[in-house]
C-alpha atoms as a PDB file:
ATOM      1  CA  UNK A   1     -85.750 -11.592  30.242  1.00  0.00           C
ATOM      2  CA  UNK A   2     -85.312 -15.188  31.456  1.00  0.00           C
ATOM      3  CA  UNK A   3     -88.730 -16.469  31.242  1.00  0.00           C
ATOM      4  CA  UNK A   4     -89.189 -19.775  30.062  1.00  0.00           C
ATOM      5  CA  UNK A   5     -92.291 -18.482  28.803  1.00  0.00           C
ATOM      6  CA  UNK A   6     -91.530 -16.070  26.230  1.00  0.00           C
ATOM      7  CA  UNK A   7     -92.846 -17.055  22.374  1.00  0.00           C
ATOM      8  CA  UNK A   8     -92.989 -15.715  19.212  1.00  0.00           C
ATOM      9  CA  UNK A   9     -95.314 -15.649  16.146  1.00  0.00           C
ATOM     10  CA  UNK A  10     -95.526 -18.505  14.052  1.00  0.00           C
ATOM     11  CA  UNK A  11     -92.748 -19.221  11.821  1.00  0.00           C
ATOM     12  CA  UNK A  12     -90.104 -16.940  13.671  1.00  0.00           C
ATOM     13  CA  UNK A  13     -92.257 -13.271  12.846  1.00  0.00           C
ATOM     14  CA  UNK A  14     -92.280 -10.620  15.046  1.00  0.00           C
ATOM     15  CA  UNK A  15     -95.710  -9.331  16.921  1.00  0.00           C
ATOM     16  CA  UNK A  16     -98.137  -7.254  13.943  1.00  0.00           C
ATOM     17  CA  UNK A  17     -98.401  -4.442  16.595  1.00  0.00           C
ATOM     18  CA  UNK A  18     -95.579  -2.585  17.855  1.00  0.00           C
ATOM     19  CA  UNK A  19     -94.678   0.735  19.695  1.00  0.00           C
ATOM     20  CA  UNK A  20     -90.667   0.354  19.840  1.00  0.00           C
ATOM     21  CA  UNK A  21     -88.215   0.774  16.892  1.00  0.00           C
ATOM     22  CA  UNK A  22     -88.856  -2.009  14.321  1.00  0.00           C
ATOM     23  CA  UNK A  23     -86.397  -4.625  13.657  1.00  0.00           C
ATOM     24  CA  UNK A  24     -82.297  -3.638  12.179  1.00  0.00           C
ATOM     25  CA  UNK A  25     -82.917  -3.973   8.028  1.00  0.00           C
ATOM     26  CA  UNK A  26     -81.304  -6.661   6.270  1.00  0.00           C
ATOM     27  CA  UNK A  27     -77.658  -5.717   5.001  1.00  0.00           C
ATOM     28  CA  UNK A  28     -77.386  -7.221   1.065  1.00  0.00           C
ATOM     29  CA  UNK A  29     -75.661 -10.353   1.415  1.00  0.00           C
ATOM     30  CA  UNK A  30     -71.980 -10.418   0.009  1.00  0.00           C
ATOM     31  CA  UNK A  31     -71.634 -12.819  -2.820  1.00  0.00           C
ATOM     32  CA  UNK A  32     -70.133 -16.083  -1.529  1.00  0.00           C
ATOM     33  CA  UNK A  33     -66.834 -16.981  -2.502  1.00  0.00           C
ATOM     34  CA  UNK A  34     -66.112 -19.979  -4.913  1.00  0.00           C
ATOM     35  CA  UNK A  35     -65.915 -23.171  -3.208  1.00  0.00           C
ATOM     36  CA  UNK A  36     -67.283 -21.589   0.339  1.00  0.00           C
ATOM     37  CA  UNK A  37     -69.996 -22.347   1.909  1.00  0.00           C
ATOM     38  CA  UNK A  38     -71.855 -19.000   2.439  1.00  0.00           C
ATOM     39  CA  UNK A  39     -71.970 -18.320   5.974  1.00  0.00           C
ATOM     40  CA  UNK A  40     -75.493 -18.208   7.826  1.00  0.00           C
ATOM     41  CA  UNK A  41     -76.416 -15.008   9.681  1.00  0.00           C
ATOM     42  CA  UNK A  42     -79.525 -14.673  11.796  1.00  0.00           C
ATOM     43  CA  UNK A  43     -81.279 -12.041  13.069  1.00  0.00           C
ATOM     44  CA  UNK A  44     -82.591 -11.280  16.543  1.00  0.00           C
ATOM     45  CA  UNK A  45     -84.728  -9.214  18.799  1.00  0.00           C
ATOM     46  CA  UNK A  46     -85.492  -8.790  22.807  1.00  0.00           C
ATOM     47  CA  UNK A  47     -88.441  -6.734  23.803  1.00  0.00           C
ATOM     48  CA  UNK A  48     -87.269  -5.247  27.258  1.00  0.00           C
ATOM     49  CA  UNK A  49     -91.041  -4.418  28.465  1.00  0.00           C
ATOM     50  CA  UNK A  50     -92.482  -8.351  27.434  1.00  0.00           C
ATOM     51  CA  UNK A  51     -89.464 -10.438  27.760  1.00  0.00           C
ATOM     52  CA  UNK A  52     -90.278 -11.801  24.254  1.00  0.00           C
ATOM     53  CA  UNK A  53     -87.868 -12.748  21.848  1.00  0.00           C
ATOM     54  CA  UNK A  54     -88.091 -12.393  18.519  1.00  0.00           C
ATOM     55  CA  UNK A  55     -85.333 -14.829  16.247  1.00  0.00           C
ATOM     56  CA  UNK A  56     -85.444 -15.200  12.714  1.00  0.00           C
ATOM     57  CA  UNK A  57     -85.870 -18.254  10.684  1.00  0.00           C
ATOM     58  CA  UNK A  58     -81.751 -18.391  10.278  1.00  0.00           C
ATOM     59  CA  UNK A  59     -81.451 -17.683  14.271  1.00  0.00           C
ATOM     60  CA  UNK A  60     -83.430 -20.470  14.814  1.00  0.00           C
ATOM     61  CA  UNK A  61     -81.448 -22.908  12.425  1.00  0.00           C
ATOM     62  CA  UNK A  62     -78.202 -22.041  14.067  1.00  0.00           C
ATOM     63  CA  UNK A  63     -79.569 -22.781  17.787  1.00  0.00           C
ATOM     64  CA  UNK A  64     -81.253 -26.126  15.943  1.00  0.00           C
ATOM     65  CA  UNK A  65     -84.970 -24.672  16.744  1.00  0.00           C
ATOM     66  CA  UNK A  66     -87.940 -26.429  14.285  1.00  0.00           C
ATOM     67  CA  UNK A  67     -90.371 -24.078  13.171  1.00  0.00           C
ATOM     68  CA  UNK A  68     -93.336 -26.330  15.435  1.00  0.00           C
ATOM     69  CA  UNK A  69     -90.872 -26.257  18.426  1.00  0.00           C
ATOM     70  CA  UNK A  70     -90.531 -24.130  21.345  1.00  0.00           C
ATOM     71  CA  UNK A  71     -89.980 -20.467  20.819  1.00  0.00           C
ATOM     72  CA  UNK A  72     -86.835 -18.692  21.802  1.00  0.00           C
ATOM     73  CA  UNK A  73     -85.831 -17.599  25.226  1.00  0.00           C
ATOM     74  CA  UNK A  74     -82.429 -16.142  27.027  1.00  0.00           C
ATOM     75  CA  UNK A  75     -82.398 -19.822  28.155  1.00  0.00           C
ATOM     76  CA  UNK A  76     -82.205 -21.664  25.044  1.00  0.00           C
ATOM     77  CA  UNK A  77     -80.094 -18.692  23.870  1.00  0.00           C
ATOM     78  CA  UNK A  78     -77.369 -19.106  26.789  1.00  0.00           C
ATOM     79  CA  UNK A  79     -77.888 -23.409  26.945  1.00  0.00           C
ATOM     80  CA  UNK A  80     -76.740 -23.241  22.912  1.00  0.00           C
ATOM     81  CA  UNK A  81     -73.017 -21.878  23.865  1.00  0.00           C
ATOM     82  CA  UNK A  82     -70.226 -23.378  25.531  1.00  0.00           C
ATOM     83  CA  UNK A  83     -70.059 -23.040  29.023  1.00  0.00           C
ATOM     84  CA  UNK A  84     -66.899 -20.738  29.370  1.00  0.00           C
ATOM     85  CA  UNK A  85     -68.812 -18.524  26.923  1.00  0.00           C
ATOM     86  CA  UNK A  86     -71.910 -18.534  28.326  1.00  0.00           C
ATOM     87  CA  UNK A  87     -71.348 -15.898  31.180  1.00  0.00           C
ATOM     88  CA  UNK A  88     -70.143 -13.267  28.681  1.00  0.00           C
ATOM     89  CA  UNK A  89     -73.140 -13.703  27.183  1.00  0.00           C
ATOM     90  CA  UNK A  90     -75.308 -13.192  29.959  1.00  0.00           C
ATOM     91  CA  UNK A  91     -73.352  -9.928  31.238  1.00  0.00           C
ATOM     92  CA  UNK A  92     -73.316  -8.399  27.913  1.00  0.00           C
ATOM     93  CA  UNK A  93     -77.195  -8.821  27.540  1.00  0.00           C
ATOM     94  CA  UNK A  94     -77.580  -7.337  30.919  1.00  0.00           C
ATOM     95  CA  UNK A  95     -75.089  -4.188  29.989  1.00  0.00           C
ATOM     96  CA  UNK A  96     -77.256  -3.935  26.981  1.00  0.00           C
ATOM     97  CA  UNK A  97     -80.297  -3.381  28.763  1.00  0.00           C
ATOM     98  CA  UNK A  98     -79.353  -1.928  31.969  1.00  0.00           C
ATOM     99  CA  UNK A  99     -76.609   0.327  30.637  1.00  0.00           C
ATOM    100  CA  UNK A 100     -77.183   0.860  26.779  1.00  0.00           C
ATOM    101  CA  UNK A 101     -74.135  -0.974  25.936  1.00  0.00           C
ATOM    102  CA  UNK A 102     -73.584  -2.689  22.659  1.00  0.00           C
ATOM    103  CA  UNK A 103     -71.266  -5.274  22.218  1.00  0.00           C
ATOM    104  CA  UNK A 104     -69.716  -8.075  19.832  1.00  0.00           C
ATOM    105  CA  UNK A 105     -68.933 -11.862  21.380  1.00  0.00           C
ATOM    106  CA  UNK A 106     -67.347 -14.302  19.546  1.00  0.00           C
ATOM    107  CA  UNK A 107     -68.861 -17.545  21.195  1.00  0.00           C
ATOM    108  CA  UNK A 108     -69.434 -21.065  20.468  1.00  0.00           C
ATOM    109  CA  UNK A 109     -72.765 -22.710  19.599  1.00  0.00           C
ATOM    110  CA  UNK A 110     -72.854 -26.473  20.352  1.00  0.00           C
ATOM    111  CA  UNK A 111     -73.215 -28.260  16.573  1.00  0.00           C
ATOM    112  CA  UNK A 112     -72.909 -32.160  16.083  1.00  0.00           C
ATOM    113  CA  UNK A 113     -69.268 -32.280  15.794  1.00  0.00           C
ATOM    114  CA  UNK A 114     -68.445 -30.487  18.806  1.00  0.00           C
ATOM    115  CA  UNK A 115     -68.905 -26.652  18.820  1.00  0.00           C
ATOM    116  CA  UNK A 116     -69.068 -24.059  16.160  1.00  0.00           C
ATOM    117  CA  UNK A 117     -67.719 -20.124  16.181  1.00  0.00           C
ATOM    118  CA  UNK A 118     -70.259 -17.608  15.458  1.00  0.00           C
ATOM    119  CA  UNK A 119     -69.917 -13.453  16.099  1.00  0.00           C
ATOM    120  CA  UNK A 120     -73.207 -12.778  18.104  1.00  0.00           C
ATOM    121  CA  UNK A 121     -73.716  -9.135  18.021  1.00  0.00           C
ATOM    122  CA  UNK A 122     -76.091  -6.823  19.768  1.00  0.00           C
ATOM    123  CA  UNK A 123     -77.615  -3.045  19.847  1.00  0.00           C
ATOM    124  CA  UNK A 124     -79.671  -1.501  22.533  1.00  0.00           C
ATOM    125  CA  UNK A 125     -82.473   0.619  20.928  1.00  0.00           C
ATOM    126  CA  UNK A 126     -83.854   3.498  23.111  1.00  0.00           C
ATOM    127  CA  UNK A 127     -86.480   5.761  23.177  1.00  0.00           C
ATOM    128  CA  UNK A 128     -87.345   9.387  23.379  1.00  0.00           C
ATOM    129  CA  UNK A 129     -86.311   9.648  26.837  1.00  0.00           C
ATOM    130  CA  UNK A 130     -82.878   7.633  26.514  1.00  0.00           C
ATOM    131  CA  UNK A 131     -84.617   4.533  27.915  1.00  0.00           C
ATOM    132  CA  UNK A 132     -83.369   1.022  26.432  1.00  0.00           C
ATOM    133  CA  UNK A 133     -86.805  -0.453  25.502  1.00  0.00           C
ATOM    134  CA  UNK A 134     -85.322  -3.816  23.257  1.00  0.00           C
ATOM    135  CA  UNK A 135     -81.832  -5.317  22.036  1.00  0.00           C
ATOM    136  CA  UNK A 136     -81.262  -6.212  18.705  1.00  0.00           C
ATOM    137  CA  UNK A 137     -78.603  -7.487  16.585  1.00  0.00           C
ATOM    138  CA  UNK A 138     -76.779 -10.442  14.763  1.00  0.00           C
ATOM    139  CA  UNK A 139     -75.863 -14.141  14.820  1.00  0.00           C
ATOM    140  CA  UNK A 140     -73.419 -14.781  12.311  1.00  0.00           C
ATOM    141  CA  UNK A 141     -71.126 -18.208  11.363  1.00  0.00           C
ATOM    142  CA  UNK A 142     -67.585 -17.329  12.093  1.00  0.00           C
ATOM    143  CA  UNK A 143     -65.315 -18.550   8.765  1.00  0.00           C
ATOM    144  CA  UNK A 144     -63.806 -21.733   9.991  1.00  0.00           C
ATOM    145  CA  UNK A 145     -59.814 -22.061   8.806  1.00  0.00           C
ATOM    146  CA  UNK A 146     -59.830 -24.315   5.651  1.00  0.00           C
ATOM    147  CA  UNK A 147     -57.341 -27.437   6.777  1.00  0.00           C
ATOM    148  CA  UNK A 148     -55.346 -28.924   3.552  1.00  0.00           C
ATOM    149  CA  UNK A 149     -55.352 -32.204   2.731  1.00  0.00           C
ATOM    150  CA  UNK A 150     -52.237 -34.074   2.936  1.00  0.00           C
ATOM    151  CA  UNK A 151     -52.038 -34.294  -1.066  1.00  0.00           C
ATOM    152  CA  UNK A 152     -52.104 -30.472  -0.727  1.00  0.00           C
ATOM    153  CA  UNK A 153     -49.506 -29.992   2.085  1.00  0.00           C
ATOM    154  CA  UNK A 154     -46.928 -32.836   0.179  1.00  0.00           C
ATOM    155  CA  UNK A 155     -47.404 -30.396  -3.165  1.00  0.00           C
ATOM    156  CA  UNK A 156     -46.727 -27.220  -0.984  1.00  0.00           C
ATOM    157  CA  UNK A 157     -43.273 -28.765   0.809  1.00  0.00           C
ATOM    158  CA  UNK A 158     -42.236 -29.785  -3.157  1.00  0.00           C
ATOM    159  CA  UNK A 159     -42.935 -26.344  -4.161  1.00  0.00           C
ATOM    160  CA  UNK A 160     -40.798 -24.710  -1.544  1.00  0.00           C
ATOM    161  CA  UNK A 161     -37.946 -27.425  -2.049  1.00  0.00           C
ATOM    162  CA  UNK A 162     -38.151 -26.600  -5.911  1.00  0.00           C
ATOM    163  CA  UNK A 163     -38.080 -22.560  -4.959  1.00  0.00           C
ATOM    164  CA  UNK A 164     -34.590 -23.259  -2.399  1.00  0.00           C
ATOM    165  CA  UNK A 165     -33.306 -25.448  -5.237  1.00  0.00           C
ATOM    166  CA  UNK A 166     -33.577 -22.409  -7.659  1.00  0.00           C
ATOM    167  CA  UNK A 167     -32.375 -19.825  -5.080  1.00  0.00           C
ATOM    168  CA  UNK A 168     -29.276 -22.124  -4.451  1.00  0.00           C
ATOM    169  CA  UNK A 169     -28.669 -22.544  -8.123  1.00  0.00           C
ATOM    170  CA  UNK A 170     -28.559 -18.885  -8.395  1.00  0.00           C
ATOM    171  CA  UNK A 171     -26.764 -18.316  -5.147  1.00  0.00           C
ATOM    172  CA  UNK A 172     -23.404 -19.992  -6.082  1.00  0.00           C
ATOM    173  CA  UNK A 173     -22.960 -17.932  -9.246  1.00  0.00           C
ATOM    174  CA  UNK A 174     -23.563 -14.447  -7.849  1.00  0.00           C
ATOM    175  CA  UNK A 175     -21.395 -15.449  -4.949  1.00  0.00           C
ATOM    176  CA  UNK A 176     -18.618 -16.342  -6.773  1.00  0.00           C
ATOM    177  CA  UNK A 177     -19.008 -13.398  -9.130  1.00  0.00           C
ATOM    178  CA  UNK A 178     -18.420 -11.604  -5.973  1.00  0.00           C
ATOM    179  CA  UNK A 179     -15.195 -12.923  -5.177  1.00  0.00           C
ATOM    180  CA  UNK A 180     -13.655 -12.935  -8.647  1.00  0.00           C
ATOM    181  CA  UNK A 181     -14.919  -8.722  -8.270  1.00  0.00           C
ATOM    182  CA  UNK A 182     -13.617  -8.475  -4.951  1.00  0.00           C
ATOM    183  CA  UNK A 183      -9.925  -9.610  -6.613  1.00  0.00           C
ATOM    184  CA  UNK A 184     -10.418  -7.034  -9.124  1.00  0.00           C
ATOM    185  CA  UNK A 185     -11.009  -4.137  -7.217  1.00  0.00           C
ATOM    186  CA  UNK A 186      -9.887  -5.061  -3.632  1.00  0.00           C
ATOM    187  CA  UNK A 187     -13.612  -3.908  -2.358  1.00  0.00           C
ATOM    188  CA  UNK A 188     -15.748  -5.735   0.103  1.00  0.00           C
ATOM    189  CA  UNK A 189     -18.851  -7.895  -0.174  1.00  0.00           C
ATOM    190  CA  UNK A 190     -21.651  -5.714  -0.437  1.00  0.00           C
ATOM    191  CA  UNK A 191     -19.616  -2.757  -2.967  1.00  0.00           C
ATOM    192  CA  UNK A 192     -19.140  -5.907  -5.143  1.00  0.00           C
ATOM    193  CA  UNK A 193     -22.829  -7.153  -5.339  1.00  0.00           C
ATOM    194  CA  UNK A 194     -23.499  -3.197  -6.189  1.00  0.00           C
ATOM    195  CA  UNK A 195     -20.798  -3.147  -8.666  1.00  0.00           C
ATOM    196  CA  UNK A 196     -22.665  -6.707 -10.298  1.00  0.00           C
ATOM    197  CA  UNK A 197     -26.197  -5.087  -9.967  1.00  0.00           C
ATOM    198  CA  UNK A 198     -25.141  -2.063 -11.427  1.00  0.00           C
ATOM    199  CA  UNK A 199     -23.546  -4.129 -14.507  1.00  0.00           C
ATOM    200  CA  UNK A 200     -26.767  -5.752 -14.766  1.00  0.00           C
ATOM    201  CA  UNK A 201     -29.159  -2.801 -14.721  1.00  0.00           C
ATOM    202  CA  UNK A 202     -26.644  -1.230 -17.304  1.00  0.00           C
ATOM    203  CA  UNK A 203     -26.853  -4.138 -19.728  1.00  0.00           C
ATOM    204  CA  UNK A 204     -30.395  -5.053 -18.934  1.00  0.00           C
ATOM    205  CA  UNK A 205     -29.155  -8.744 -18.057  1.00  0.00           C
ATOM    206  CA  UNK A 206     -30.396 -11.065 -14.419  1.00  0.00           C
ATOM    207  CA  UNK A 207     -27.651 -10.556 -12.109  1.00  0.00           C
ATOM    208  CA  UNK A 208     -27.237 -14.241 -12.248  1.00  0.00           C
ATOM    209  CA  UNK A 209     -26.889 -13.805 -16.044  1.00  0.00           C
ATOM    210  CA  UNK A 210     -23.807 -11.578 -15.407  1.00  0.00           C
ATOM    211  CA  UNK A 211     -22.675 -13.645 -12.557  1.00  0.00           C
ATOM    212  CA  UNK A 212     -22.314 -16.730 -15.151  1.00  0.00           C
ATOM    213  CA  UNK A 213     -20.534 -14.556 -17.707  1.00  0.00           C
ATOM    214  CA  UNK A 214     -18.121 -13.344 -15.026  1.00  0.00           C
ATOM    215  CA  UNK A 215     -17.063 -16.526 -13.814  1.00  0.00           C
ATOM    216  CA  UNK A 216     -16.633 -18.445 -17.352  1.00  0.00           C
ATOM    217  CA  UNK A 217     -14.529 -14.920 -18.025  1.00  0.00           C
ATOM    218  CA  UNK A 218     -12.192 -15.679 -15.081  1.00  0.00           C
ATOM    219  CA  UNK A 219     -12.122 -19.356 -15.776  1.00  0.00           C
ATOM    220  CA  UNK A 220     -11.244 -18.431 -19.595  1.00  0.00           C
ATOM    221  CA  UNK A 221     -13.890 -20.422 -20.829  1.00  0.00           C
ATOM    222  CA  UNK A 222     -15.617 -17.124 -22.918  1.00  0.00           C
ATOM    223  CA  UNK A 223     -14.732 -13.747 -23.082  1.00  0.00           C
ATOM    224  CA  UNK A 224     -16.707 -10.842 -21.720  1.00  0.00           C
ATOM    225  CA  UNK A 225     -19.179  -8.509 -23.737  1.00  0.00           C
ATOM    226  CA  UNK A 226     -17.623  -5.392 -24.428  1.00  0.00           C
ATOM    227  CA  UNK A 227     -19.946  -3.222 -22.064  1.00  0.00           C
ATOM    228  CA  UNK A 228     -19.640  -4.947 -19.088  1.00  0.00           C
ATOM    229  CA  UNK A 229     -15.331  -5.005 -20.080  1.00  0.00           C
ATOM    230  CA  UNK A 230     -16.192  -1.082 -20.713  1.00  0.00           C
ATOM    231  CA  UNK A 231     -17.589  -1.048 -16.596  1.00  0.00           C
ATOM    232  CA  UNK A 232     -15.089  -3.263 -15.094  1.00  0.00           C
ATOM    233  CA  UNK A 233     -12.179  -0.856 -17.076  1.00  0.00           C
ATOM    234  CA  UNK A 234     -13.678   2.090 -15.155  1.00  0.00           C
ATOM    235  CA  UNK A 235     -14.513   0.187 -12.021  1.00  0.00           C
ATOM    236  CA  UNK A 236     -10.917  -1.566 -12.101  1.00  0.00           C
ATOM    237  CA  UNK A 237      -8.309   1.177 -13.775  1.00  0.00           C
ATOM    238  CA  UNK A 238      -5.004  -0.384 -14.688  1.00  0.00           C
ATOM    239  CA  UNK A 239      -1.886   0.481 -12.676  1.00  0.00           C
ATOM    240  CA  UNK A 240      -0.594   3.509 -12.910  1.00  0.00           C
ATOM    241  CA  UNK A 241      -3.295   5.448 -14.381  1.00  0.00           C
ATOM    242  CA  UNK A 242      -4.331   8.873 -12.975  1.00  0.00           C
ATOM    243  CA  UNK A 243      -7.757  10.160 -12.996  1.00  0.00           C
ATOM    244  CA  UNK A 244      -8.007  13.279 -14.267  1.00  0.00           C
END
């Protein structure tokens, strides 16, 4: 498994003959999303009986392998990752093999701006007898978080100050709508926001609507409609009256 000397066929194919499982098929590719990159997924084989490798032409891009070059090993596999990943990788390839255990590392693959995620997947294949005779799997680009642009974070701050703006705006009515209902019927806070979102669902007005009628009503600025007078008359009864 760690021979230097292991090769493959030329341009990344696997060996004609074969006697273990052949490789995992290609899923269909998702369509990429619009202004994404589409992420780069390679595929991968290790023969447990030869030590060979087998990488496809995607594998090799992402550990920077030319088609001429050397072929792939566990060394170049394990000298492509950051150091504090490169351990994990190494025991899971050995669980693989020794104890038919499949895994899934996220690890990073050095790349000229420092290092790069990528999910590197695996799956021990056995045969008839329960014996792992290869490993196969995935390489595939972890999505790397989109950073915004400082044009884009200055529009997003002016959109939330324009949204508090407008909830403040609607705020103060409804709040003092509140009060001038708490006068009325000597409830509490929350009964008189019910009472004002009940008055609203019953005339099909924004409780902010309401609020503003409510509070040029108590100022004497405009007079009420006569449904919500109909709901305050039943909310509010006039002194004196009995229920019956």
């Amino acid at each position: 498994m760690t021979s230097t000397q292991s090769r493959v066929a030329s341009k990344h194919r696997p060996p004609a003959a074969r006697t273990t499982p052949p490789p995992l098929p290609r899923p269909p590719a998702p369509p990429p999303l619009p202004g994404r990159r589409t992420a780069v997924a390679g595929h991968w084989r290790y023969d447990r009986a030869s030590g060979d490798w087998w990488w496809s032409a995607e594998m090799a891009a992402l550990h920077g392998l030319p088609d001429d070059g050397p072929g792939p090993s566990t060394e170049v596999l394990v000298a492509a990752q950051h150091p504090d990943d490169r351990a994990r990788t190494i025991d899971a390839l050995s669980a693989a093999v020794t104890g038919a255990q499949a895994f899934c590392l996220e690890v990073r693959l050095r790349s000229g701006d420092g290092h790069r995620p990528v999910v590197f997947v695996g799956e021990p294949r056995s045969d008839d007898d329960g014996r792992v005779v290869a490993v196969e799997g995935l390489m595939v680009e972890a999505p790397r978080p989109v950073v915004p642009s400082a044009e884009d974070r200055v529009a997003a701050l002016e959109t939330e100050v324009a949204q508090l703006r407008t909830a403040m705006a609607s705020r103060a009515p409804i709040e003092q709508a509140k009060g001038v209902l708490m006068l009325l019927t000597g409830c509490g806070d929350q009964v008189a926001f019910d009472l004002l979102a009940h008055i609203s669902s019953h005339v099909h007005r924004k409780v902010r609507d309401v609020a503003l009628d409510l509070v040029a009503s108590a100022s004497g600025a405009r007079p009420l409609a006569p449904e919500v007078r109909a709901i305050l008359r039943d909310a509010c009864p006039p002194p004196g009256r009995v229920e019956r």
